[in-house]
Protein backbone atom coordinates (compact mmCIF):
# COMPACT_ATOMS: atom_id res chain seq x y z
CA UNK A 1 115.92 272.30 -3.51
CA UNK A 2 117.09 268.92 -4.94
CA UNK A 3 116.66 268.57 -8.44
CA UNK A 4 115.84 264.83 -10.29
CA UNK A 5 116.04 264.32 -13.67
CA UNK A 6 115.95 260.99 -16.13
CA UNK A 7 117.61 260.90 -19.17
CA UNK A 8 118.75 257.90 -22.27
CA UNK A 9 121.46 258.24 -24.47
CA UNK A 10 123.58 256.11 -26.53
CA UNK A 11 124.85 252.44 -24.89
CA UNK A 12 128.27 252.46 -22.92
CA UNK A 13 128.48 256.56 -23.21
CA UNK A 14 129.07 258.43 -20.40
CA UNK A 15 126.01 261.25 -19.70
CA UNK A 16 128.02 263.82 -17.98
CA UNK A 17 127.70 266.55 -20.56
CA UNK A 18 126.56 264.51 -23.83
CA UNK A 19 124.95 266.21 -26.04
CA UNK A 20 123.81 262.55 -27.21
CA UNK A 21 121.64 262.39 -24.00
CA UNK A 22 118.11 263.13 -23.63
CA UNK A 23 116.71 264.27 -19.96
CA UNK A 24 113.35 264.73 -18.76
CA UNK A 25 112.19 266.14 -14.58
CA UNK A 26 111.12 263.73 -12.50
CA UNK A 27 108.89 264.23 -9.92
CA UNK A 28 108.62 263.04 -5.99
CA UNK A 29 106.69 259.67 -6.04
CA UNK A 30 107.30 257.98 -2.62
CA UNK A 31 109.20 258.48 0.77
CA UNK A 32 111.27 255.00 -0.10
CA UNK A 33 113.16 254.46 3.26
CA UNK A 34 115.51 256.79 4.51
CA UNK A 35 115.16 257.91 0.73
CA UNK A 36 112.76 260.12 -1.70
CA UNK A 37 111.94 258.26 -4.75
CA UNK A 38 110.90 260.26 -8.32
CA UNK A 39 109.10 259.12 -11.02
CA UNK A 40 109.72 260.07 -14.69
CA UNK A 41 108.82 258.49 -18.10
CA UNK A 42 110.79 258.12 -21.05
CA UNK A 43 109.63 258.78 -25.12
CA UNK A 44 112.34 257.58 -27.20
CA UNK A 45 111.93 259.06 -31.27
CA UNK A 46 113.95 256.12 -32.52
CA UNK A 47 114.49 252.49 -32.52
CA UNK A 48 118.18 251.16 -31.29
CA UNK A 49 119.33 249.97 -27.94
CA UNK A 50 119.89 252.68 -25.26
CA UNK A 51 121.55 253.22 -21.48
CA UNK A 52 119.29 255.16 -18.58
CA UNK A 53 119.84 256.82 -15.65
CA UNK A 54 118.93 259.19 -12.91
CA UNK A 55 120.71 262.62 -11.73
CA UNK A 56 120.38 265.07 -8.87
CA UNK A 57 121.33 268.13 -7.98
CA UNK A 58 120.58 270.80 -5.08
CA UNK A 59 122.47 273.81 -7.58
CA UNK A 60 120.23 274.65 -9.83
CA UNK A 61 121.34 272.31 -12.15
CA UNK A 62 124.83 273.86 -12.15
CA UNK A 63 126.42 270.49 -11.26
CA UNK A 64 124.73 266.68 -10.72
CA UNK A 65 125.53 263.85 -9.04
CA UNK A 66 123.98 260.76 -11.65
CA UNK A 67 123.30 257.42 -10.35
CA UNK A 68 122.56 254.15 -12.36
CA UNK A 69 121.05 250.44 -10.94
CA UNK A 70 124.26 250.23 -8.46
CA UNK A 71 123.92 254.03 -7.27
CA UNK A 72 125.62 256.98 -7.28
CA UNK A 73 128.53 257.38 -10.19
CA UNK A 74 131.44 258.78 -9.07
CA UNK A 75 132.04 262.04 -10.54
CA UNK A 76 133.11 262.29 -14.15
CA UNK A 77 132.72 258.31 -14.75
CA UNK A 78 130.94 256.56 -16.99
CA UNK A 79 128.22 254.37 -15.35
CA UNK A 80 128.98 251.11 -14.73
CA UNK A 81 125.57 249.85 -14.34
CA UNK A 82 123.02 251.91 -16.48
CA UNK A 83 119.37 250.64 -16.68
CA UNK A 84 118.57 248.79 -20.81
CA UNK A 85 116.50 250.58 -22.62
CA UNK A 86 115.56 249.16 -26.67
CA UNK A 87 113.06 250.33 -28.77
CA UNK A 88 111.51 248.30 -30.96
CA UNK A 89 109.61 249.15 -34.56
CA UNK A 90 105.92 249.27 -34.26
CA UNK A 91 104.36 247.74 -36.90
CA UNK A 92 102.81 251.23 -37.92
CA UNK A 93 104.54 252.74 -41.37
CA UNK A 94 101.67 255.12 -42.33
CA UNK A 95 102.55 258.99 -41.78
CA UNK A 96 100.32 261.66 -40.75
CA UNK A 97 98.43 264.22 -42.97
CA UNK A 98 100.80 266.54 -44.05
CA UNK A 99 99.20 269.75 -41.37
CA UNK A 100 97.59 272.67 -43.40
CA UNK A 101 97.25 276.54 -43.47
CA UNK A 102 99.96 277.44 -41.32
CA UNK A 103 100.17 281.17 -40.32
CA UNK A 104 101.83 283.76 -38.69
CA UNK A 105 99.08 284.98 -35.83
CA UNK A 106 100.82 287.77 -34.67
CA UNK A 107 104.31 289.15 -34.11
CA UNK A 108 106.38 291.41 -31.43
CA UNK A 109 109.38 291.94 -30.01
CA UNK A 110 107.95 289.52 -27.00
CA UNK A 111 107.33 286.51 -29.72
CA UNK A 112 105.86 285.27 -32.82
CA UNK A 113 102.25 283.42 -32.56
CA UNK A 114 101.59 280.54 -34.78
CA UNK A 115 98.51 278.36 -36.09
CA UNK A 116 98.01 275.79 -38.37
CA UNK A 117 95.54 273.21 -38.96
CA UNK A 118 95.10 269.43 -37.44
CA UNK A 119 96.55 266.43 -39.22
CA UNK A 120 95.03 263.12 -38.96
CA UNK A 121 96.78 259.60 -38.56
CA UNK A 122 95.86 256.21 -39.16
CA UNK A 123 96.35 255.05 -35.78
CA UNK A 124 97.12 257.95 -33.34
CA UNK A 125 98.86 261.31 -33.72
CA UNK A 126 101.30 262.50 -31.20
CA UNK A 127 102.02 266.12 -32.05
CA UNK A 128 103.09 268.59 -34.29
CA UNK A 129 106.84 269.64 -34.67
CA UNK A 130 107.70 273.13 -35.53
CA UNK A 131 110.84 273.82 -37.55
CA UNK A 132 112.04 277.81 -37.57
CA UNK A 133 114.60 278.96 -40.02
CA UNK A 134 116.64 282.22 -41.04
CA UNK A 135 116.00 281.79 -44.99
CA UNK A 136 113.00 281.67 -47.03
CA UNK A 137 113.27 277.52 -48.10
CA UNK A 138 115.28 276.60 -45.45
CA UNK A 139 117.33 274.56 -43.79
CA UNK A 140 114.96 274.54 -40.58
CA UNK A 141 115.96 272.94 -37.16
CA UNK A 142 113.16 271.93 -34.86
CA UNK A 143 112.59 274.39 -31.98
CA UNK A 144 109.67 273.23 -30.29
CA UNK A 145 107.27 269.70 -30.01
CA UNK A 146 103.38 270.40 -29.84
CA UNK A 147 101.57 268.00 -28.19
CA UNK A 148 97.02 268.25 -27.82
CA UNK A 149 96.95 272.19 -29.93
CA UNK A 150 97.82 273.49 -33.07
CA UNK A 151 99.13 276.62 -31.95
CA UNK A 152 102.56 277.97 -30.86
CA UNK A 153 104.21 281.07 -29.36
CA UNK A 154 107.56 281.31 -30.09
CA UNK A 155 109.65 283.53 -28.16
CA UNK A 156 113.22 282.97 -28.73
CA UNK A 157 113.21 285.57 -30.74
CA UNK A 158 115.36 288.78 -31.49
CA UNK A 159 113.89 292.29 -32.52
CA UNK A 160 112.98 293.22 -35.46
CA UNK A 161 114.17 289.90 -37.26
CA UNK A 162 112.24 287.41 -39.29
CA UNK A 163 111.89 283.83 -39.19
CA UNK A 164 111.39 281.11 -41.75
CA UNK A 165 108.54 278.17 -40.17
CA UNK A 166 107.00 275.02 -41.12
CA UNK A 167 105.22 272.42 -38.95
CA UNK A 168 105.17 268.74 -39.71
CA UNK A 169 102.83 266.39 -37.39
CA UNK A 170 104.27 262.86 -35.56
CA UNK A 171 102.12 260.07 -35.02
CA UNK A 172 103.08 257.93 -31.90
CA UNK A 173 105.24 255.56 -33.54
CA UNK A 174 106.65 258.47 -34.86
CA UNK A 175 106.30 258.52 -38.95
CA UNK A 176 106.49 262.06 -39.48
CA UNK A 177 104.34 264.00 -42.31
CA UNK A 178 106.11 265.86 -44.92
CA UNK A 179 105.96 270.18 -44.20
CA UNK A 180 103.30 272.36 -44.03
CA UNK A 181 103.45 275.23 -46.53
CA UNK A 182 106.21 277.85 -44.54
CA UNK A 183 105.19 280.91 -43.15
CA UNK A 184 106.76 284.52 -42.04
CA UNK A 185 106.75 285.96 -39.05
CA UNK A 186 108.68 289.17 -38.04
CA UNK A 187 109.63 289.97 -34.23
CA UNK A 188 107.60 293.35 -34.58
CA UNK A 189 104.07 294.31 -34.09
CA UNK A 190 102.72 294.55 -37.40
CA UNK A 191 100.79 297.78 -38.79
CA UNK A 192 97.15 297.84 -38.95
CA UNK A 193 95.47 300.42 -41.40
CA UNK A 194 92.15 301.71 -39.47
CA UNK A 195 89.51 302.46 -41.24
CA UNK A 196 86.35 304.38 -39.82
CA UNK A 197 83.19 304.67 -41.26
CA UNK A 198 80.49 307.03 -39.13
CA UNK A 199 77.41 307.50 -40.07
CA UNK A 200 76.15 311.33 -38.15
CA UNK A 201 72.40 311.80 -37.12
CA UNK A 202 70.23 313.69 -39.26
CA UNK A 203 70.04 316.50 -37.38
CA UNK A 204 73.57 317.35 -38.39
CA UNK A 205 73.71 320.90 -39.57
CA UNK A 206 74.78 320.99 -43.67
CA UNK A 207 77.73 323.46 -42.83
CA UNK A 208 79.24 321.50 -39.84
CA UNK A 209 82.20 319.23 -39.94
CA UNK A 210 82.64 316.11 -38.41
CA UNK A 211 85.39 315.37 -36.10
CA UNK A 212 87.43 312.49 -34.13
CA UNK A 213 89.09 313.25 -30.85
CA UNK A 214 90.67 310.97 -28.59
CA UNK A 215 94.19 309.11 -27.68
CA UNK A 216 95.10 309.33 -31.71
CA UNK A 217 98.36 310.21 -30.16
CA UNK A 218 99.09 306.44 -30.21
CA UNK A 219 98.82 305.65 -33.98
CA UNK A 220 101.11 306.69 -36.84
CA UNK A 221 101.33 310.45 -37.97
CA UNK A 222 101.43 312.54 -34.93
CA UNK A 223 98.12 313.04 -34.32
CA UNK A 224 97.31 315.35 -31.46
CA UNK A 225 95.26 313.68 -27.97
CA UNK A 226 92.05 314.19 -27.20
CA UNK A 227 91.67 317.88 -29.55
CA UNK A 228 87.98 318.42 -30.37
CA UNK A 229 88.82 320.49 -33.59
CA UNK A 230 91.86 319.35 -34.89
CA UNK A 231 91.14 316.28 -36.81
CA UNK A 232 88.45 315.96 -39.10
CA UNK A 233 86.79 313.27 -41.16
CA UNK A 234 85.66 313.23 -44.93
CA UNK A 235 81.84 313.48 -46.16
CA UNK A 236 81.48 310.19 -47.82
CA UNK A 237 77.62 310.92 -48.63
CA UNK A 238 74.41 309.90 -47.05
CA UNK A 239 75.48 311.48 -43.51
CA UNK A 240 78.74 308.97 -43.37
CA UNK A 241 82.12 310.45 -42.72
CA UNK A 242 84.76 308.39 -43.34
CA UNK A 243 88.75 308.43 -42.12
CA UNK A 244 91.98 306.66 -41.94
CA UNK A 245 94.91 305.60 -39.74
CA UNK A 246 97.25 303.42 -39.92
CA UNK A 247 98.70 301.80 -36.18
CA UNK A 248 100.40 299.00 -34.55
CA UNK A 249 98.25 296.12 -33.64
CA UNK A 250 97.05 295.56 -29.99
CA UNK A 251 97.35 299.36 -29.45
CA UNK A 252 94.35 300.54 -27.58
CA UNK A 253 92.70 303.81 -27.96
CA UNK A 254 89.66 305.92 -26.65
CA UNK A 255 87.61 308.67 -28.75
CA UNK A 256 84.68 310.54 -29.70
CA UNK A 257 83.03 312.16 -32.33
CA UNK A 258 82.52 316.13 -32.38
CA UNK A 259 81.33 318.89 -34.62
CA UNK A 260 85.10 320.88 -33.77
CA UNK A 261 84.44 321.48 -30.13
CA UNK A 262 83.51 320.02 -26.91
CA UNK A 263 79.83 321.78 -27.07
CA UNK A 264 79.05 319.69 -29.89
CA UNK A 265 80.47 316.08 -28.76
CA UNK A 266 78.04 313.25 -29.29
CA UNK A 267 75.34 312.39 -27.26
CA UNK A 268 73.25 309.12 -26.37
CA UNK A 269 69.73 308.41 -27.64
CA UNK A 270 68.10 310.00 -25.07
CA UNK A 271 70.40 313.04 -24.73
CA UNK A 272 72.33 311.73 -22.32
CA UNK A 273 76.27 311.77 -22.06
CA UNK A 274 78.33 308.13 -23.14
CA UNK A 275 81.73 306.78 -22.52
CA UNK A 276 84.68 307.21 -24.84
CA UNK A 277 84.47 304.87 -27.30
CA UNK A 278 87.06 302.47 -27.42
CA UNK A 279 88.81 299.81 -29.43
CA UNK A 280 92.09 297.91 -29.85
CA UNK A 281 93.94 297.68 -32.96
CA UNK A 282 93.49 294.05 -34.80
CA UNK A 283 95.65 293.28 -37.39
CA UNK A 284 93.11 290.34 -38.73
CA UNK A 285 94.20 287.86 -41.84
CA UNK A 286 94.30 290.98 -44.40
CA UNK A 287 95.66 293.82 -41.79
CA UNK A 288 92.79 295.95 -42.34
CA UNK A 289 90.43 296.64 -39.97
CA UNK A 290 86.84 298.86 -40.02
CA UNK A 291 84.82 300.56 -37.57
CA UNK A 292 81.55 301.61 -38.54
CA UNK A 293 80.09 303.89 -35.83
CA UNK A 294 76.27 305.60 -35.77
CA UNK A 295 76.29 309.28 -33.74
CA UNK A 296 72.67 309.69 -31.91
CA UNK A 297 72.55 313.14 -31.00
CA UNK A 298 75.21 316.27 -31.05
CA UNK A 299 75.31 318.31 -27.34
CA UNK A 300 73.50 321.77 -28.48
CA UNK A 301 72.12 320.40 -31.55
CA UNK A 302 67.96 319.58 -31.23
CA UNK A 303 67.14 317.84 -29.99
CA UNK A 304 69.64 318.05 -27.15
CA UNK A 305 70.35 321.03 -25.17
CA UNK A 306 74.11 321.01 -23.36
């Protein structure tokens, strides 16, 4: 599969392997001949005076073959005749709204999610640039430009370790805002603390004892699976039972309510029998999450039968 790129660097440098050099894919335009021609476009993020050209390659990228106005380069030399590039200063000084509220969305081991608010501009705003760093304060080097959102997944990340951000928005003539406050974000999924709230049905006899049973095998504290008697909740008053977990967010669980044994699970309005209940752990802006649940009928209790 051949490969086209277009990149700018610094005038009279060679590209092969310079750092200095900025390339962006270009993409099939026209059969031109006996040739394929590819299209790119450039976005320089300074003014100055700057070489361009084109490179190919059917590896992979492992090695190219770069070409200037004359043609191919042979290999290692600097081009002799490298499209002109200069940028010149618009006459827009005004930076961007410094962009607000950035937080951490959520955090694994497959990537840290970040959103912030929008900036405005005076003119036009090109994007957002996100800066990550290893320290609270800083320094920060920029890992990613946002361009149309204010959100970003980043997943160059290790286990377990945390990382330092800020976001700073570019208008198109490139003034840049000063940071956004920083946020944490830890390659882990964070812990959510559960909180349920169930309110039983009248009918409920004084002496009984509400229970949850279900896949509480996947939160914290070694809680057995789907055991109709083994863990029970705490009269709150009023015919509410209340009880606690802690988990890690996005886990996903089923249950049900019982009275300590599969003849007295819940049952529907009309008697009838109802899916597990289900939910998926949220860890929210505060990490706390509640589930308040209402319990029709008991199986054996009036005014159902079993």
């Amino acid at each position: 599969t051949l490969m086209a790129q277009l990149g700018f660097g610094p005038a009279g440098s060679n590209p092969a392997g310079n750092v200095d050099w900025t390339w962006v894919d270009a993409s099939f335009n026209v059969d031109a001949g006996n040739n394929d021609e590819f299209v790119a476009s450039l976005l320089p993020e300074q003014t100055g005076s700057f070489d361009y050209v084109y490179r190919y390659s059917t590896s992979g990228g492992r090695t190219w073959l770069y070409a200037d106005l004359s043609g191919p380069v042979a290999a290692d030399a600097a081009p002799g005749n490298p499209g002109k590039l200069t940028v010149n200063a618009s006459g827009d000084t005004t930076a961007p709204s410094v962009p607000g509220n950035l937080q951490v969305v959520s955090g694994s081991p497959a990537g840290i999610a970040l959103a912030w608010d929008a900036s405005t501009d005076d003119v036009a705003l090109h994007g957002y640039e996100v800066l990550r760093g290893s320290t609270a304060g800083g320094p920060y080097a920029r890992i990613a430009t946002v361009t149309g959102a204010t959100a970003y997944m980043d997943t160059s990340v290790e286990e377990n370790q945390s990382y330092f951000y800020v976001v700073q928005a570019v208008d198109t003539s490139f003034n840049r805002s000063g940071v956004s406050n920083e946020a944490t974000g830890t390659a882990a999924l964070r812990t959510v603390t559960l909180n349920f709230s169930v309110t039983a049905p009248a009918t409920t006899p004084a002496d009984a004892t509400v229970f949850i049973a279900g896949s509480l095998n996947r939160l914290d504290g070694g809680y057995p699976e789907w055991n109709p008697g083994a863990v029970s909740l705490a009269p709150a008053g009023g015919n509410v039972w209340t009880i606690t977990f802690t988990g890690k967010e996005g886990t996903q669980i089923e249950y049900k309510y019982t009275l300590g044994s599969w003849d007295f699970v819940e049952k529907g309005g009309a008697c009838e029998e109802i899916a597990n209940r289900t939910l998926t752990l949220n860890y929210g802006a505060t990490g706390v999450q509640t589930v308040n649940d209402t319990i029709a009928n008991w199986r054996n209790v009036a005014p159902c039968g079993n």
